[in-house]
Structure formats: C-alpha cells, structure tokens
Protein backbone atom coordinates (compact mmCIF):
# COMPACT_ATOMS: atom_id res chain seq x y z
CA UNK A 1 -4.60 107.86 128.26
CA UNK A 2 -2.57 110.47 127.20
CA UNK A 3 -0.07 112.08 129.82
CA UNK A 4 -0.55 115.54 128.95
CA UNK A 5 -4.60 115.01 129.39
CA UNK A 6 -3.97 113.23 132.79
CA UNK A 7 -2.03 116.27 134.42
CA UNK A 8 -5.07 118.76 132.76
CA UNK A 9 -7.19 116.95 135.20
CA UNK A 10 -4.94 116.98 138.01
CA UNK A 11 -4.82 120.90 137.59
CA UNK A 12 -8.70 120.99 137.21
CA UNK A 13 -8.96 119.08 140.31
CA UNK A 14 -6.75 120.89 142.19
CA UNK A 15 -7.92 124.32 141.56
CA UNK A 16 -11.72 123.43 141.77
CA UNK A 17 -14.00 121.92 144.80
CA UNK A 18 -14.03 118.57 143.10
CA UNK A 19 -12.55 115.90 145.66
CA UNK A 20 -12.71 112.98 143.52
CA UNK A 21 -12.84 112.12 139.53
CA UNK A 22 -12.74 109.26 137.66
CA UNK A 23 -12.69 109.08 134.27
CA UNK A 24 -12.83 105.96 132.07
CA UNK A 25 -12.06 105.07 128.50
CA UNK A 26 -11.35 102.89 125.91
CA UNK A 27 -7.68 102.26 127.04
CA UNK A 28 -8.45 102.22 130.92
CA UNK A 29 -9.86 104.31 133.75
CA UNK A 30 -8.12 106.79 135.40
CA UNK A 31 -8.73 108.23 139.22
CA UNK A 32 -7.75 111.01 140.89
CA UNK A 33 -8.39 111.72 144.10
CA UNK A 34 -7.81 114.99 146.14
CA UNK A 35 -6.89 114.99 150.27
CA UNK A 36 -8.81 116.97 152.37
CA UNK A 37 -6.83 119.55 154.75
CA UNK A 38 -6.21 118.28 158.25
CA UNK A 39 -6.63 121.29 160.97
CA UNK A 40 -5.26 124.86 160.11
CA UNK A 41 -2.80 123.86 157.60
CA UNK A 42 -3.16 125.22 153.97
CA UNK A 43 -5.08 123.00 151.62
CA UNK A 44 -1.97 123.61 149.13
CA UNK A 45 0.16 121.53 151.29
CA UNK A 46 -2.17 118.96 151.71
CA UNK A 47 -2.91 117.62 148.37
CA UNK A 48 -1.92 114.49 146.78
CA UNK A 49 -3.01 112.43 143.99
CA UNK A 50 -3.77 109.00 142.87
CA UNK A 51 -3.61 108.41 139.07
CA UNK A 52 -3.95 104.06 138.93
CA UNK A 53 -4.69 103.14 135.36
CA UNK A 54 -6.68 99.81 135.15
CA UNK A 55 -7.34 97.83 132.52
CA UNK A 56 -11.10 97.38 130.93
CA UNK A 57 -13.18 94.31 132.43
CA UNK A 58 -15.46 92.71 130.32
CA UNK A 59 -17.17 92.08 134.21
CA UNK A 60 -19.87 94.73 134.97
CA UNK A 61 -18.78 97.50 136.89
CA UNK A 62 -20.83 97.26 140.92
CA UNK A 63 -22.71 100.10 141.52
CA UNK A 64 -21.55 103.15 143.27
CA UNK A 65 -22.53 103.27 147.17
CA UNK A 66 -24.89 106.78 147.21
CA UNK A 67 -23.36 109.93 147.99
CA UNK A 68 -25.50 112.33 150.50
CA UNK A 69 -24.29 115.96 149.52
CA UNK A 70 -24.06 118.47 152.40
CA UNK A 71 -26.04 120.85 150.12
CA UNK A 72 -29.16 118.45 149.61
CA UNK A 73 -31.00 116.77 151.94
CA UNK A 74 -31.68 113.15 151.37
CA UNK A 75 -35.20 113.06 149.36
CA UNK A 76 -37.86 111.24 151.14
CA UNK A 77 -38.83 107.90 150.08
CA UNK A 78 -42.23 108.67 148.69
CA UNK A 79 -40.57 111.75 146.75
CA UNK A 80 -42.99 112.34 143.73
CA UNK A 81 -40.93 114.97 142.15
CA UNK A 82 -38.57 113.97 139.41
CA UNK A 83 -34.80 115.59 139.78
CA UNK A 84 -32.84 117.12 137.25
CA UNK A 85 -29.08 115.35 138.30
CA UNK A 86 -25.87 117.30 137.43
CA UNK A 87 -24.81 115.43 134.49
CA UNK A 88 -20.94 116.34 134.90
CA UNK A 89 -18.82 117.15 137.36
CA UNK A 90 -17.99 121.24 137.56
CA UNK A 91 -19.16 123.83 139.20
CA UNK A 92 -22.77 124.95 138.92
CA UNK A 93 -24.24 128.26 137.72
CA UNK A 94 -27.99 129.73 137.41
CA UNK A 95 -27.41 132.23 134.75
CA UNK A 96 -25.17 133.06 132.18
CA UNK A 97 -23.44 135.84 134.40
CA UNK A 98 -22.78 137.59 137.90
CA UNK A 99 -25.46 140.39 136.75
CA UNK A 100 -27.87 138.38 134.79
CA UNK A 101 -30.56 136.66 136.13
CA UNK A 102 -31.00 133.04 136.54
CA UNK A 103 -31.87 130.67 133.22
CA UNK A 104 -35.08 129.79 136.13
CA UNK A 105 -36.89 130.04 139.43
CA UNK A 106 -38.49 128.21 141.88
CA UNK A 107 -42.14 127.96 140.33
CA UNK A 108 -41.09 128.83 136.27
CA UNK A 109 -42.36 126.24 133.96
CA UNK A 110 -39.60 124.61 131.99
CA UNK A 111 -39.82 122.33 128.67
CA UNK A 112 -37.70 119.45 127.59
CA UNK A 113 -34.48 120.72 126.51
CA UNK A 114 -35.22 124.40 127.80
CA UNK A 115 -31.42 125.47 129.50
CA UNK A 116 -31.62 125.49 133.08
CA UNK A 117 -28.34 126.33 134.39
CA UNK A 118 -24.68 126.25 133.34
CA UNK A 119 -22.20 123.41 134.59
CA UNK A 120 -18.41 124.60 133.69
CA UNK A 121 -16.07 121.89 133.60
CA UNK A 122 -12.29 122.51 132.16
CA UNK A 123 -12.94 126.09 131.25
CA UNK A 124 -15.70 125.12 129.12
CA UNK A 125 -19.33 126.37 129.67
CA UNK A 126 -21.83 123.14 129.38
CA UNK A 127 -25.42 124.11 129.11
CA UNK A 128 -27.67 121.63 130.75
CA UNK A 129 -31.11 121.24 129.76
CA UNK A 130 -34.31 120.02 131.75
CA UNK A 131 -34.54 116.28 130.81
CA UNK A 132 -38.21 116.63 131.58
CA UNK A 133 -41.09 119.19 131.00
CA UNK A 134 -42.85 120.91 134.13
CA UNK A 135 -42.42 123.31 137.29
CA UNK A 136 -39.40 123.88 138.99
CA UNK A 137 -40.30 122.99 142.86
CA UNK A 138 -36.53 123.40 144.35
CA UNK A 139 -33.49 124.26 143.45
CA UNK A 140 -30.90 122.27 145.00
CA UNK A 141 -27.25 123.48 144.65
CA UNK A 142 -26.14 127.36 145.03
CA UNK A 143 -24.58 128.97 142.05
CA UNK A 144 -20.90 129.10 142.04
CA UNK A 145 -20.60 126.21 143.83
CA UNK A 146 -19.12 122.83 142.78
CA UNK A 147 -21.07 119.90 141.88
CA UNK A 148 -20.26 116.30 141.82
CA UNK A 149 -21.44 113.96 138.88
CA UNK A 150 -25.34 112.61 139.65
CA UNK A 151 -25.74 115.17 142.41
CA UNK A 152 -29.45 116.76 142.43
CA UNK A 153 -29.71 120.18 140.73
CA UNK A 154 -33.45 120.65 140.06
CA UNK A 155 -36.69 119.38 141.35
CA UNK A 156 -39.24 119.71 138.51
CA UNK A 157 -43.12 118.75 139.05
C-alpha cells in the first residue's frame, strides 16, 4: 500500500471519532488503531498508531467478535425489523445540511435505493441508500456523529 495513502488514513483517524480501521487489499491489510485518553490529559497527547502490513492468506479470515455500540441498544433476539447497517466507516448525517431537513423520519416510507442519510468518509460525501423497501421504525445513530463499519443506522419495517 502506498505510503502517502497510509498517512491519509492516519490523519482521517486522528481527526475523526473513528478508534479503529482496517483496511485490506490486494497487496496486504493495513490497521490502524487509535488510543483512548487516560484521565484529564488531552486526547492529542495520547494517540498512537499501529500500521502492521500482513500478507494475504489464502485461509478464510474468522469472523469478527460483535461490537455493542453505546448509541444502540443490543436488538432483541426475536427482532422482526430488518436494519439498514452503516456500510462505511465515517461519520453519519440525516440530511444534506445543518438547515435542511433530514433525507427521513421515523414512520416515512422508503424504497430500495431511496437516500437515507449521508456517511462522509475522507472528505467525501457517500450517499447511502435503503437496501430494502418499507417504514422507517427507528433511527439509530445521531447526526454528526461517527459511525463504525456494520453499526445499525436504520430500522425499516
């Protein structure tokens, strides 16, 4: 992976929410991982990185253990609702801007690749779509907020 790539991603880690990214391509996956502050010192002083490039596997990668977001409680088993996950990581906007409203609302009807919300990830504004047509029951991550990759954004019914 390119060096000058790697350090964009260290910057776009550092400056957003984001604890954690891992990125992996043809040539190997990179991971970079942010500290969190300990007590009242500044997070600036705090950070440090992990870049390890690894070498592909022709092995199956084991599945990631299931991360419980402080925004989202965990969904009940029986959970008939399906839910629209964040698809990148970034941080997570409603509308298109501060004084606009929201792309939707609890209770709107949505269709299959109707734009729901705005994930911006490196400067660049990604417009997600509902993967599925239906009501919007819940929506479950606040707007301006960052967002990990897989995290719940939507229930739709």
């Amino acid at each position: 992976m390119d060096l000058r790539k790697i350090k964009t991603l260290i910057d776009l880690v550092s400056e957003s929410n984001v604890a954690e990214l891992e990125i992996t391509e043809a040539e190997g996956t990179v991971r970079i991982v942010k500290s969190l502050p300990m007590g009242n010192q500044p997070a600036v002083a705090q950070v440090h990185y992990a870049v390890a490039p690894t070498p592909q596997s022709t092995e199956p990668a084991p599945a990631a253990a299931p991360v419980v977001s402080p925004v989202t409680p965990a969904a009940p088993a029986a959970n008939i609702h399906h839910v629209l996950k964040a698809p990148m990581v970034g941080t997570f906007y409603t509308s298109s801007g501060p004084d606009t409203k929201p792309f939707v609302s609890v209770g709107d009807a949505v269709k299959q690749g109707q734009t729901v919300c705005i994930i911006e990830a490196m400067k660049i504004m990604n417009e997600i779509e509902a993967d599925k047509s239906g009501t919007v029951v819940k929506v479950l991550a606040d707007s301006a907020q960052g967002v990990e990759y897989g995290q719940p954004l939507f229930e739709i019914a």
